[in-house]
Protein backbone atom coordinates (compact mmCIF):
# COMPACT_ATOMS: atom_id res chain seq x y z
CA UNK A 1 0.00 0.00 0.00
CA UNK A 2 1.59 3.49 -0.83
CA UNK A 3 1.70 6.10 1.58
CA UNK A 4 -1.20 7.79 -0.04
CA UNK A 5 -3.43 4.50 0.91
CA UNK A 6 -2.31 4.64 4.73
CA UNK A 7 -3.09 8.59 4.36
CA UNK A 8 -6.28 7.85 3.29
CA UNK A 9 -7.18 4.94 5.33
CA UNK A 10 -5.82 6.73 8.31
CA UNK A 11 -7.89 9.86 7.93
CA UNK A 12 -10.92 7.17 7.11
CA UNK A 13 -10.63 5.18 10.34
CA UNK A 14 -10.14 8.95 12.91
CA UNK A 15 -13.10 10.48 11.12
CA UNK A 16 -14.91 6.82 12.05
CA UNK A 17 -13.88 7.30 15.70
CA UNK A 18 -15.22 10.84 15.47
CA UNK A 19 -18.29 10.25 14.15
CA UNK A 20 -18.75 7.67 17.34
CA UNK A 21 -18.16 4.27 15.11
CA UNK A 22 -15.78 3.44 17.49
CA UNK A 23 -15.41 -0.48 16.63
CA UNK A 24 -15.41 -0.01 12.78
CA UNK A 25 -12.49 2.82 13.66
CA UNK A 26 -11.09 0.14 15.85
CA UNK A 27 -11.15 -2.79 12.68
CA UNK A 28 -9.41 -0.87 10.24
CA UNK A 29 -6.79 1.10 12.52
CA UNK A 30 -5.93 -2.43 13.59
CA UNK A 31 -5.39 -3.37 10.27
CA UNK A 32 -3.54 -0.48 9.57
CA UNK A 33 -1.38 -1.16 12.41
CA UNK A 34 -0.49 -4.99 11.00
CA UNK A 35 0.52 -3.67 7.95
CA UNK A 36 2.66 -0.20 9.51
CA UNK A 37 3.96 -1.97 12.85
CA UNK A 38 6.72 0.93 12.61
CA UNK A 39 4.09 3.80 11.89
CA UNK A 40 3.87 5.99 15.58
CA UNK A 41 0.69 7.84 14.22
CA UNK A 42 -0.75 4.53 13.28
CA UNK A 43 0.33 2.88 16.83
CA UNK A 44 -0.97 6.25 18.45
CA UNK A 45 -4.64 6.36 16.98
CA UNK A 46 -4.74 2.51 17.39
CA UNK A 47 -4.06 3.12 20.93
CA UNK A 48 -6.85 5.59 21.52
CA UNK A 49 -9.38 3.42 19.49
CA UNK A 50 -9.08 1.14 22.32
CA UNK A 51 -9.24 3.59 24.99
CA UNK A 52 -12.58 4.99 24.07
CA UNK A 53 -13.66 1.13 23.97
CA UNK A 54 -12.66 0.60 27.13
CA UNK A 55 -10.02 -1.65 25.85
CA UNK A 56 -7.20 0.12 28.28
CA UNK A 57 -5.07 -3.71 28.21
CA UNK A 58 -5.41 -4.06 24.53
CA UNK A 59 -4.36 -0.16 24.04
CA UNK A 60 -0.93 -0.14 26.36
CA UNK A 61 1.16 -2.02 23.70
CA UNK A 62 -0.36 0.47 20.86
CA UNK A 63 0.50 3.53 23.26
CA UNK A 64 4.49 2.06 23.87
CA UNK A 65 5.02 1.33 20.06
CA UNK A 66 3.82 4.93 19.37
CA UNK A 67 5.99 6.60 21.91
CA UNK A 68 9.05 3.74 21.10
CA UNK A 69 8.63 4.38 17.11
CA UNK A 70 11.78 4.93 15.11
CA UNK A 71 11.38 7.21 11.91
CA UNK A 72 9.10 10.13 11.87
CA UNK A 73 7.62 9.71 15.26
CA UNK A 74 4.71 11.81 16.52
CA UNK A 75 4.12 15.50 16.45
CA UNK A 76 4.35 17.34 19.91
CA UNK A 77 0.71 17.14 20.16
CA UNK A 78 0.45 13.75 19.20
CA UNK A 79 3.37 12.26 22.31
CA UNK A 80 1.93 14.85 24.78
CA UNK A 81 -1.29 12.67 23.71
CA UNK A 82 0.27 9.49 24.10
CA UNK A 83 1.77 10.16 27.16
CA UNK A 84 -1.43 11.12 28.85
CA UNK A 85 -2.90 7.82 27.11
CA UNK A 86 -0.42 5.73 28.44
CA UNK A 87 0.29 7.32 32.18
CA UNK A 88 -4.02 7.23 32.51
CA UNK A 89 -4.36 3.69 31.22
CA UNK A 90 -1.39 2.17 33.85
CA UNK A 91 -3.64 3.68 35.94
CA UNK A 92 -6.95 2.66 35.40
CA UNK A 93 -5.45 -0.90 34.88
CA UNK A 94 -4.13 -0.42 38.39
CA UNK A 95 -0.23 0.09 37.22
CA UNK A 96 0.05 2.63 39.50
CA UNK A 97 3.79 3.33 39.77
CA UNK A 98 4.26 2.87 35.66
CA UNK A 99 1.55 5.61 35.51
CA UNK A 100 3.47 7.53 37.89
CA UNK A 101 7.06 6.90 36.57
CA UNK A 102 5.60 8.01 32.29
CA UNK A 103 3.23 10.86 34.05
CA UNK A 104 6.32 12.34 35.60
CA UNK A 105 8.44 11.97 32.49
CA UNK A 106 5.42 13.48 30.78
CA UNK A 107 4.95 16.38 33.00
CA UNK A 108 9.35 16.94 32.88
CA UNK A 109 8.67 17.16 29.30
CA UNK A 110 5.65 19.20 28.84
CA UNK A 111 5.53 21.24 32.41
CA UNK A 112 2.90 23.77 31.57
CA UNK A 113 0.48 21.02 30.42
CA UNK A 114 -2.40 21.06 33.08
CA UNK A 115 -4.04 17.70 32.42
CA UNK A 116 -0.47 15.87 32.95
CA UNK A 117 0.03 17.35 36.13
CA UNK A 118 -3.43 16.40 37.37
CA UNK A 119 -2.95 12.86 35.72
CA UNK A 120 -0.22 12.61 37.71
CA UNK A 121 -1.86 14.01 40.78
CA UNK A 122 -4.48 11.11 40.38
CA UNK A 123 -1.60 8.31 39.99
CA UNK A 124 0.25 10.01 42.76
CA UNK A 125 -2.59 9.38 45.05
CA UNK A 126 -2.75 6.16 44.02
CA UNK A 127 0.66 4.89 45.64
CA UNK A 128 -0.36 6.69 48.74
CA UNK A 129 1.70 9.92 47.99
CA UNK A 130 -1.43 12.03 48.90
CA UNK A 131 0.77 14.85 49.92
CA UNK A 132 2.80 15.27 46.58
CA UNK A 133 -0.59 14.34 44.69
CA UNK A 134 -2.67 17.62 46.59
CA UNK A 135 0.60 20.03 46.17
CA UNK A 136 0.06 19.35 42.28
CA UNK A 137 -3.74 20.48 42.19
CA UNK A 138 -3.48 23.07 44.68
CA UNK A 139 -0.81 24.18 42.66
CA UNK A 140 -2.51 24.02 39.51
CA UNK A 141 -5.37 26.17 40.69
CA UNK A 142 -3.85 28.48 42.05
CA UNK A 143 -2.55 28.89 38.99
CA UNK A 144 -4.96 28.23 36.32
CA UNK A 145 -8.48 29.14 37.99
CA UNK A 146 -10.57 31.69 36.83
CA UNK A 147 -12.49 31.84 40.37
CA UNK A 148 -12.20 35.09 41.73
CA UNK A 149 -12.14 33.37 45.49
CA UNK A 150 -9.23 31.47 44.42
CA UNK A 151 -7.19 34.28 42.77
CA UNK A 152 -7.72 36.48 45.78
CA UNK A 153 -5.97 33.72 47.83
CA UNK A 154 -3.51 32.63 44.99
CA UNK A 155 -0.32 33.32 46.80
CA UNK A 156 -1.74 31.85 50.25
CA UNK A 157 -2.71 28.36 48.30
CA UNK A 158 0.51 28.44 46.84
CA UNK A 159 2.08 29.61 50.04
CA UNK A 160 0.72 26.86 51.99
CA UNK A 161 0.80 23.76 48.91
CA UNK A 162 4.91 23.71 49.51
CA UNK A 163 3.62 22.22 53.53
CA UNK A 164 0.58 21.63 53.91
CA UNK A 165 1.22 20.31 57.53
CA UNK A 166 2.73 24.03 58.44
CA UNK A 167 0.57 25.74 61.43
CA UNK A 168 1.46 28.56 63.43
């Protein structure tokens, strides 16, 4: 198949998923990924087919061939994706320290993304690190919310997320 056929097929099977034909998106981006076992982007949307399934075990060796991939690789967009795939599905599966150990790689390599850090505050939280896990979100709204309570009492949040066991 020439490039223009995976193109094609590719844009096909992510406008399926889109339009909510999830297993028919599923089918062929399988396919796909039989015949491009190399192809991150292929490995990537194969991944996410599954995840909207609720196939999180079938999608983990999609997500690692995507982020593993030699060649062309992913876009930015496209590993910050992955990542956050990946990191979420150890953790749903109950991996909790692999979705720690790729949410913090993840988060080292794209620190102003939001949803990694709060991924990560979730996985966190799941190996008992509860105090790590709530510096992360108080962190994150204090700088991120729109609430005007919250802004008023940015610098105290922040003040008081690097120990929260500090009293007077």
């Amino acid at each position: 198949m020439s490039d223009d056929g995976r193109n094609g097929r590719l844009a096909e099977a992510v406008g399926l998923r889109e339009q909510g034909r999830q297993e028919e998106a599923r089918d062929r981006l399988v396919e796909l990924a039989a015949r491009y076992p190399d192809d991150a982007e292929v490995a990537y949307q194969t991944a996410w087919a599954h995840d909207v399934l609720g196939l999180e075990a079938e999608a983990v060796p999609f997500y690692e061939r995507a982020l593993k991939s030699p060649g062309a690789g992913l876009s930015q967009g496209d590993r910050r994706g992955a990542l956050l795939g990946l990191g979420s599905t150890f953790r749903i599966l109950g991996r909790y320290e692999e979705a720690v150990a790729t949410l913090r790689g993840a988060v080292e390599e794209f620190p102003d993304d939001g949803a990694l850090r709060t991924f990560l505050a979730m996985a966190l939280f799941n190996t008992g690190e509860h105090h790590e896990s709530a510096q992360l979100l108080l962190n994150l709204l204090a700088n991120t919310s729109g609430d005007p309570g919250v802004r008023t009492y940015r610098r105290a949040i922040e003040y008081y997320a690097r120990d929260l066991n500090e009293t007077v």
